[in-house]
Protein backbone atom coordinates (compact mmCIF):
# COMPACT_ATOMS: atom_id res chain seq x y z
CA UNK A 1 -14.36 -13.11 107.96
CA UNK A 2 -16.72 -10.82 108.01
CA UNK A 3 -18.87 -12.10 110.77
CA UNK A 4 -15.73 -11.57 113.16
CA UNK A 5 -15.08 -8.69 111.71
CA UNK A 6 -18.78 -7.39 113.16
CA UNK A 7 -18.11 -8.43 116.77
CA UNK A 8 -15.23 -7.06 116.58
CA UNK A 9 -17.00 -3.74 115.40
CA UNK A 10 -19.89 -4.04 117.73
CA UNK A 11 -17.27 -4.37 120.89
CA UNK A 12 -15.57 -1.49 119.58
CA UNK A 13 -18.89 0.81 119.14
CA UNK A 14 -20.36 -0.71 122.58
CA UNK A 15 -17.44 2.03 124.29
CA UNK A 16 -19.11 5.04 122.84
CA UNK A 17 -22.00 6.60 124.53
CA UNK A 18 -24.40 6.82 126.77
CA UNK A 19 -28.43 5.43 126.61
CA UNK A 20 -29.43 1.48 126.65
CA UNK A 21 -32.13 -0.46 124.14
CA UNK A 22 -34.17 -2.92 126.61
CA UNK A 23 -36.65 -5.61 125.32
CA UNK A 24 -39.88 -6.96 127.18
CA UNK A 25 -40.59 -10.14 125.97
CA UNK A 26 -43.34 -10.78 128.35
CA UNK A 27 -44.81 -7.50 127.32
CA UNK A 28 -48.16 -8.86 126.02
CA UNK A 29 -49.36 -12.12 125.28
CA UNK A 30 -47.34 -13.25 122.12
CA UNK A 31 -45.64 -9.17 122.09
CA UNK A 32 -42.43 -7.67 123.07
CA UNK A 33 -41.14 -4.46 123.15
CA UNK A 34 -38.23 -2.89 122.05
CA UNK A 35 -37.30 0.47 123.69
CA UNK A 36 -34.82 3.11 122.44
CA UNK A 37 -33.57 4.87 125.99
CA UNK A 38 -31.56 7.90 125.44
CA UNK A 39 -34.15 10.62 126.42
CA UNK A 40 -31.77 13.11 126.79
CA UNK A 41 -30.48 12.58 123.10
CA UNK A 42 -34.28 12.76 121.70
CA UNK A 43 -33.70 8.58 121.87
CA UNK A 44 -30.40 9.18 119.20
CA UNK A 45 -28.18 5.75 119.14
CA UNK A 46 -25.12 6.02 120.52
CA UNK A 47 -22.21 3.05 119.85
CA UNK A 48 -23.38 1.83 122.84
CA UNK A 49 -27.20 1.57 121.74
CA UNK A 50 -26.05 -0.27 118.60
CA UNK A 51 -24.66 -2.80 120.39
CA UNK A 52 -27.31 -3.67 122.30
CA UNK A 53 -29.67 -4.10 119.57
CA UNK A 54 -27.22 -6.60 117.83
CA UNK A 55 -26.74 -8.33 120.92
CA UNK A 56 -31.14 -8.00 121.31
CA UNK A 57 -31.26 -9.59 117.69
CA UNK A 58 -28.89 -12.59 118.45
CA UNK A 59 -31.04 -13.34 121.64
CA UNK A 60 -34.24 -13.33 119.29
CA UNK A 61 -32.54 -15.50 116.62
CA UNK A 62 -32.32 -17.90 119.03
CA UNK A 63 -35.45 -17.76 120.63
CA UNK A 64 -36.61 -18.72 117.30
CA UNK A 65 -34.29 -21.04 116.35
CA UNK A 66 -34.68 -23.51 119.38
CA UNK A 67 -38.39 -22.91 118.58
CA UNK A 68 -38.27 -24.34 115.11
CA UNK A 69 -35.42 -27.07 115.42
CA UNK A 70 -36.65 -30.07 116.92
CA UNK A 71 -33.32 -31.86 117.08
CA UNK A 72 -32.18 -29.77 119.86
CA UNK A 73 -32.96 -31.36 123.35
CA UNK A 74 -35.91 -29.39 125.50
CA UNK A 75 -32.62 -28.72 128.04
CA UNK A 76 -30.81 -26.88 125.64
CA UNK A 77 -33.28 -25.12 124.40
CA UNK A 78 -34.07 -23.37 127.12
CA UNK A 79 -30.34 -22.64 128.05
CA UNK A 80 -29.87 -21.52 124.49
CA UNK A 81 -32.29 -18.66 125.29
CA UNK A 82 -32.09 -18.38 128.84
CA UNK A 83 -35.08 -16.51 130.43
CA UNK A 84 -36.14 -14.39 127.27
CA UNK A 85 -39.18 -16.01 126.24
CA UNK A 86 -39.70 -19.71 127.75
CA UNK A 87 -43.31 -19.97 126.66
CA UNK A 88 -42.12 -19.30 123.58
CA UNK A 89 -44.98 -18.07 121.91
CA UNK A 90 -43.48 -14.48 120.58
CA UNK A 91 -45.57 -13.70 117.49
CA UNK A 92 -44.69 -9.87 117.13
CA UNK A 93 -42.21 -7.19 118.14
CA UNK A 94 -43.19 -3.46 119.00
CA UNK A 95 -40.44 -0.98 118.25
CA UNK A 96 -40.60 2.35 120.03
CA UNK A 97 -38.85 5.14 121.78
CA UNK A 98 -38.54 6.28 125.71
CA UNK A 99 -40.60 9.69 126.63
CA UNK A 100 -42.90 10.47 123.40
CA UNK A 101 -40.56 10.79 120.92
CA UNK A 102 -38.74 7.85 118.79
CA UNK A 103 -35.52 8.23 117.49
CA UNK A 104 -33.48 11.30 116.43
CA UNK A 105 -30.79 9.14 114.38
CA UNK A 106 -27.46 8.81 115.14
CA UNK A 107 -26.23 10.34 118.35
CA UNK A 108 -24.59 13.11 117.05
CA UNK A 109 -22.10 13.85 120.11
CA UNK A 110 -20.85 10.18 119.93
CA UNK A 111 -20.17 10.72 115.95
CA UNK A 112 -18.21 13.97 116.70
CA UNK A 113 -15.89 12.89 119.05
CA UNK A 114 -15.55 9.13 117.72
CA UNK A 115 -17.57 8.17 114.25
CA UNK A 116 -16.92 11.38 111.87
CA UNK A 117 -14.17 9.40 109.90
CA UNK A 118 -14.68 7.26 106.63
CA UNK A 119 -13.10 4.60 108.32
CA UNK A 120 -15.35 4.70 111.70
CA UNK A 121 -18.32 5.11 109.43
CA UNK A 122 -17.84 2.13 107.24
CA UNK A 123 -17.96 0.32 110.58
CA UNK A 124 -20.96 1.80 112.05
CA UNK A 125 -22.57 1.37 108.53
CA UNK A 126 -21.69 -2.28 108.20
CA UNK A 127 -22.95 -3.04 111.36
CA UNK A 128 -26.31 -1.85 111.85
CA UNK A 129 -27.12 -2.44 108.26
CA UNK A 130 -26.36 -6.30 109.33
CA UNK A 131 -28.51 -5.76 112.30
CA UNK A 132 -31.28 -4.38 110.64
CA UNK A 133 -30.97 -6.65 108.10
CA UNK A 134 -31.07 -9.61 110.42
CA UNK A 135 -34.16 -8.01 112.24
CA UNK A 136 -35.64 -8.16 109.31
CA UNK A 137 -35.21 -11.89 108.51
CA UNK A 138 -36.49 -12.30 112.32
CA UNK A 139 -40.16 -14.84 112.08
CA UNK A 140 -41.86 -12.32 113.98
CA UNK A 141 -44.41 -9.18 113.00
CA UNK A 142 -42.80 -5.75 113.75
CA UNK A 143 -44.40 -2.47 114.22
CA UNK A 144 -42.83 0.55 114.83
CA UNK A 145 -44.48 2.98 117.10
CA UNK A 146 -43.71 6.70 116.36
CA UNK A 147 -44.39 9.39 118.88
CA UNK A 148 -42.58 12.83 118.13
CA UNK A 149 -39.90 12.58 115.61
CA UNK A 150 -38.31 9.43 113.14
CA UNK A 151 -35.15 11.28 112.01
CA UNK A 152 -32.02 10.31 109.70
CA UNK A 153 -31.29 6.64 110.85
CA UNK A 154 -34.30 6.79 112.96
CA UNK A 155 -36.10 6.93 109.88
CA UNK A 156 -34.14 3.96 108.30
CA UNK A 157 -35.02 2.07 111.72
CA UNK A 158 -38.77 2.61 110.99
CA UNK A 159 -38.31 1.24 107.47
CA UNK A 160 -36.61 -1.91 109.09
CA UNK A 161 -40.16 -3.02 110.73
CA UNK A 162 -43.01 -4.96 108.89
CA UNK A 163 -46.07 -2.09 109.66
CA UNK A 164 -45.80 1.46 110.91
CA UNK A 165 -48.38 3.28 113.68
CA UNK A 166 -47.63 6.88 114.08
CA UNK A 167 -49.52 9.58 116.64
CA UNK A 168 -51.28 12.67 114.32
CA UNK A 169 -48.56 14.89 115.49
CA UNK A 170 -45.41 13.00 114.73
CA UNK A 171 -43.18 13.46 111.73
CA UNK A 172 -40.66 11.14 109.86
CA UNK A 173 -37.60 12.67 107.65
CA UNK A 174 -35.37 11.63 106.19
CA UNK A 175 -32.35 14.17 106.82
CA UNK A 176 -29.25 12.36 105.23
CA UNK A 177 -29.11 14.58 102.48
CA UNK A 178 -29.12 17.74 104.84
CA UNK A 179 -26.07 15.76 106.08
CA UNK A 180 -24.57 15.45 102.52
CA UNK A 181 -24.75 11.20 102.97
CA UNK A 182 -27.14 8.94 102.10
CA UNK A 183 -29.09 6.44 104.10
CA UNK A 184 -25.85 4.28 105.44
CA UNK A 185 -28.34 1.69 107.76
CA UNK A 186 -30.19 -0.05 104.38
CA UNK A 187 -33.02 2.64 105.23
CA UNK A 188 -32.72 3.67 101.18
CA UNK A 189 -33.27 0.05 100.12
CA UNK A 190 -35.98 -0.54 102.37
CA UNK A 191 -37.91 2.76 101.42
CA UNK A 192 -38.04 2.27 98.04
CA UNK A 193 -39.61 -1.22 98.43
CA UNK A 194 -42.26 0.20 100.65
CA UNK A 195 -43.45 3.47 98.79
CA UNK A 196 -41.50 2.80 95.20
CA UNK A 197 -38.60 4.32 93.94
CA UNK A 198 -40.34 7.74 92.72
CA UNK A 199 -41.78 8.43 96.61
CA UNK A 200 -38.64 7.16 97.81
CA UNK A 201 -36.85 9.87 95.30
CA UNK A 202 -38.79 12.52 96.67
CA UNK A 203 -38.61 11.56 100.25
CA UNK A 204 -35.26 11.30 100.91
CA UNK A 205 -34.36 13.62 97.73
CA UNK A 206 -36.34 16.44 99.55
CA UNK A 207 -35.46 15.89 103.73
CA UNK A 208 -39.24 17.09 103.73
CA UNK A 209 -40.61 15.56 106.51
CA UNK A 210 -43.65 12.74 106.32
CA UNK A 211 -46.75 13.10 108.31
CA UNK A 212 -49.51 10.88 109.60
CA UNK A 213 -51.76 11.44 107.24
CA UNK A 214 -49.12 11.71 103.97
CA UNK A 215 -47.62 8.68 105.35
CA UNK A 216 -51.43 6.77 105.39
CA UNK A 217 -51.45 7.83 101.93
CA UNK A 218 -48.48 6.74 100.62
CA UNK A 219 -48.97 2.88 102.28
CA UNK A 220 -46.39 3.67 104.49
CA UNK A 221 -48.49 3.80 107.84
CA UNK A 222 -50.64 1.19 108.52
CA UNK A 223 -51.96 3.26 111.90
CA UNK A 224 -53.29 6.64 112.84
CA UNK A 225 -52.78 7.07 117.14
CA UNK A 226 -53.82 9.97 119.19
CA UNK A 227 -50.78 11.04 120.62
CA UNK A 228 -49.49 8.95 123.74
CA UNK A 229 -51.35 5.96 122.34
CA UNK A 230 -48.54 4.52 119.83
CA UNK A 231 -47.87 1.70 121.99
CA UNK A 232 -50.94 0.67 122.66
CA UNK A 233 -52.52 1.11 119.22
CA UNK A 234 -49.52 -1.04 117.52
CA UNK A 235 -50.20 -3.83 120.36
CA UNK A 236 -54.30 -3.57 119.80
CA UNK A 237 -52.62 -4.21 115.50
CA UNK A 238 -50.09 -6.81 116.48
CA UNK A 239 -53.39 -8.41 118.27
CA UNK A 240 -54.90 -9.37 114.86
CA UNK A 241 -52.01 -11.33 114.13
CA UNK A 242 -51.91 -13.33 117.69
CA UNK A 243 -55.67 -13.90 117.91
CA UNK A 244 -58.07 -14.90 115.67
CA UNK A 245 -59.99 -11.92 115.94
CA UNK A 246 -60.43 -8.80 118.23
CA UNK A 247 -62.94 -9.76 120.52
CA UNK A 248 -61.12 -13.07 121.59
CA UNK A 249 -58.56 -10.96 123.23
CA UNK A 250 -60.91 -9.45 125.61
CA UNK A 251 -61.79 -10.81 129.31
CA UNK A 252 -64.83 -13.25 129.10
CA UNK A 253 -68.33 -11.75 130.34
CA UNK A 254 -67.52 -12.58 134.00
CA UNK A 255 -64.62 -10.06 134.04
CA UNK A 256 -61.94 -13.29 134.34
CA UNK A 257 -59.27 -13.89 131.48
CA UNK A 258 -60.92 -17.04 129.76
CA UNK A 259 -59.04 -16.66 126.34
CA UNK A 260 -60.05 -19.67 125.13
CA UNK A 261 -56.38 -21.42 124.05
CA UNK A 262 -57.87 -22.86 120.45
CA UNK A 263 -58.54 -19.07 119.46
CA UNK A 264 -54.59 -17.97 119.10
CA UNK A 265 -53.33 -18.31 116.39
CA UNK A 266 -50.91 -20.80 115.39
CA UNK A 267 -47.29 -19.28 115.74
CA UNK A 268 -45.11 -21.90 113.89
CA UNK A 269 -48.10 -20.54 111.21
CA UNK A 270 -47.40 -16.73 111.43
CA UNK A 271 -43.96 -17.33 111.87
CA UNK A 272 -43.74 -19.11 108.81
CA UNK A 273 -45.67 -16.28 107.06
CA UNK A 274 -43.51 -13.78 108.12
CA UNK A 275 -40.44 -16.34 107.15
CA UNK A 276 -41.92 -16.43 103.48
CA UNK A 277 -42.58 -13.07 103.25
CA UNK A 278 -38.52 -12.03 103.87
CA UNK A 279 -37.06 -14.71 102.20
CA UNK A 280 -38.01 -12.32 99.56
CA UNK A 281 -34.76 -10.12 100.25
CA UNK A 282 -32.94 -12.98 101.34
CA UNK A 283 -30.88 -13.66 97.66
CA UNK A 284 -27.98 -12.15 96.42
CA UNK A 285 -29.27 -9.26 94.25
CA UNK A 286 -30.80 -7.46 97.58
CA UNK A 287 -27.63 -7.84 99.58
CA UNK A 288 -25.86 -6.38 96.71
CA UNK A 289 -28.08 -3.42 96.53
CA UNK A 290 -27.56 -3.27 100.01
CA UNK A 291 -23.55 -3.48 99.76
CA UNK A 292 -23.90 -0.58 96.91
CA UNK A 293 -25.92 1.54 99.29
CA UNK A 294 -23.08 1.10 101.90
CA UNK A 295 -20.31 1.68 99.44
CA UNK A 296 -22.32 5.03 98.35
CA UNK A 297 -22.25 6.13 102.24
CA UNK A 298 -18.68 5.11 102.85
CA UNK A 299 -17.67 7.49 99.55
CA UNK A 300 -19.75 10.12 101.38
CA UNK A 301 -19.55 10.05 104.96
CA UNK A 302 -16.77 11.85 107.23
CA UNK A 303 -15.54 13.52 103.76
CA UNK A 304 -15.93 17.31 104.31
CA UNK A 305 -19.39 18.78 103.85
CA UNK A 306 -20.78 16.02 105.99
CA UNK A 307 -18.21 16.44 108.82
CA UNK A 308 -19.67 20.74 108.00
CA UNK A 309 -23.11 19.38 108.04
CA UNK A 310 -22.84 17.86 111.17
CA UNK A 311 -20.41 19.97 113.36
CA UNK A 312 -23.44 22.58 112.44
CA UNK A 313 -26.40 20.71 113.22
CA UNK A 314 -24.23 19.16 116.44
CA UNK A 315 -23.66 22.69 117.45
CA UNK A 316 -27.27 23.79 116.99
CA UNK A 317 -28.76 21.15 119.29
């Protein structure tokens, strides 16, 4: 099947390489955050990293799960989800990278020694476009925040989250073609239903990189930060979906935290927003798009211009 087939994939990937993905659940009221950690690798994802963030969207599946069904005991509940998020009151997910800069794609010293066959890259491609895809279908509100640079699947990761907030000075390209692949996470779906298929054309057609601004334009940023202030500019968005509105989230006039309770807003509410919202690519003809845009990247990927492509850009770094 192929859902064993994907453990089976994700244990095998889990071997390669070096960084981590951790996830705050307690990181503000009703927020977690997701960080990328491979600083050394410009935050690329290793096996290793792709692992983790399955293993991260299995632990949020259930957190949401034994918050919806009702059938299952208050015991099991909480052992279902063990420590990750008790209160249960997660409304929205930040997404961002360690040290300033997001995600350089792929970690292109794992793929040389251990992912630069078609074989190795139909399993990497399977996988995180089921973990993506899964994200996606998640209840909760995500924002990616971009400092530095959103490259090749770290492009396809920011497409993966519900609302983008970028610093001025960061950039996100799309570099597959520079590769000579094609988006092999569902980052090529996932464009074109944000910016439409003729932006989409040019963006990925192109590799020329998207700024803050050009991004604003096209609808694909949401937010503008200075740079340093991602994080907190995404959590200061993700605030208008928790609270009812901006001021509410602020201490009361005596300097103590008197949020009154009543002025959250409802999470089984904004959870089942967010639930209607991607039930929209939850049918058959998107997950055969999908399987189309992996079967395109298979027929592509460790064939040899792309195994060129990146030897060169591998040695460059």
């Amino acid at each position: 099947s192929l859902h064993g087939n994907l453990t089976n994939i994700r244990e095998e990937l889990r071997k390669l390489g070096h960084g981590s993905i951790t996830f705050d659940p307690k990181y503000s009221r009703g927020i977690g955050l997701l960080t990328l950690q491979n600083p050394e690798r410009h935050n690329a994802l290793s096996g290793k990293m792709m692992a983790e963030l399955s293993d991260i969207v299995d632990n949020l599946e259930n957190v949401v799960k034994s918050n919806t069904n009702d059938n299952l005991n208050h015991e099991n509940r909480l052992n279902n989800v063990s420590e990750l998020d008790k209160e249960n009151n997660l409304i929205g997910i930040i997404v961002t990278g360690s040290r300033n800069t997001f995600c350089s794609g792929l970690d292109l010293s794992v793929a040389k020694d251990h992912i630069l066959t078609p074989e190795n890259g139909k399993k990497m491609s399977l996988l995180m476009q089921d973990t993506l895809f899964r994200f996606g279908q998640l209840p909760l509100i995500s924002v990616a925040a971009i400092e530095g640079y959103a490259l090749g699947g770290g492009a396809e990761l920011v497409t993966a989250c519900d609302h983008r907030c970028i610093s001025e000075t960061s950039k996100i390209r799309f570099v597959q073609v520079k590769m000579s692949v094609i988006p092999g996470w569902g980052g090529g779906k996932r464009l074109i239903d944000i910016v439409g298929s003729v932006n989409a054309l040019k963006i990925m057609g192109t590799s020329e990189p998207i700024t803050a601004q050009n991004g604003l334009n096209l609808g694909f940023v949401d937010v503008i930060a200075p740079h340093g202030e991602c994080v907190n500019r995404a959590r200061e968005f993700l605030n208008r979906y928790v609270y009812f509105s901006e001021r509410d989230e602020r201490k009361g006039e005596n300097g103590s935290d008197n949020t009154n309770e009543d002025r959250i807003n409802s999470v089984k509410a904004v959870r089942g927003l967010k639930s209607l919202i991607s039930r929209t690519k939850n049918n058959e003809e998107y997950k055969n798009f999908l399987l189309y845009e992996h079967e395109l990247f298979c027929s592509l990927w460790g064939q040899k211009e792309n195994v060129d492509a990146v030897l060169k850009t591998r040695n460059s770094k």
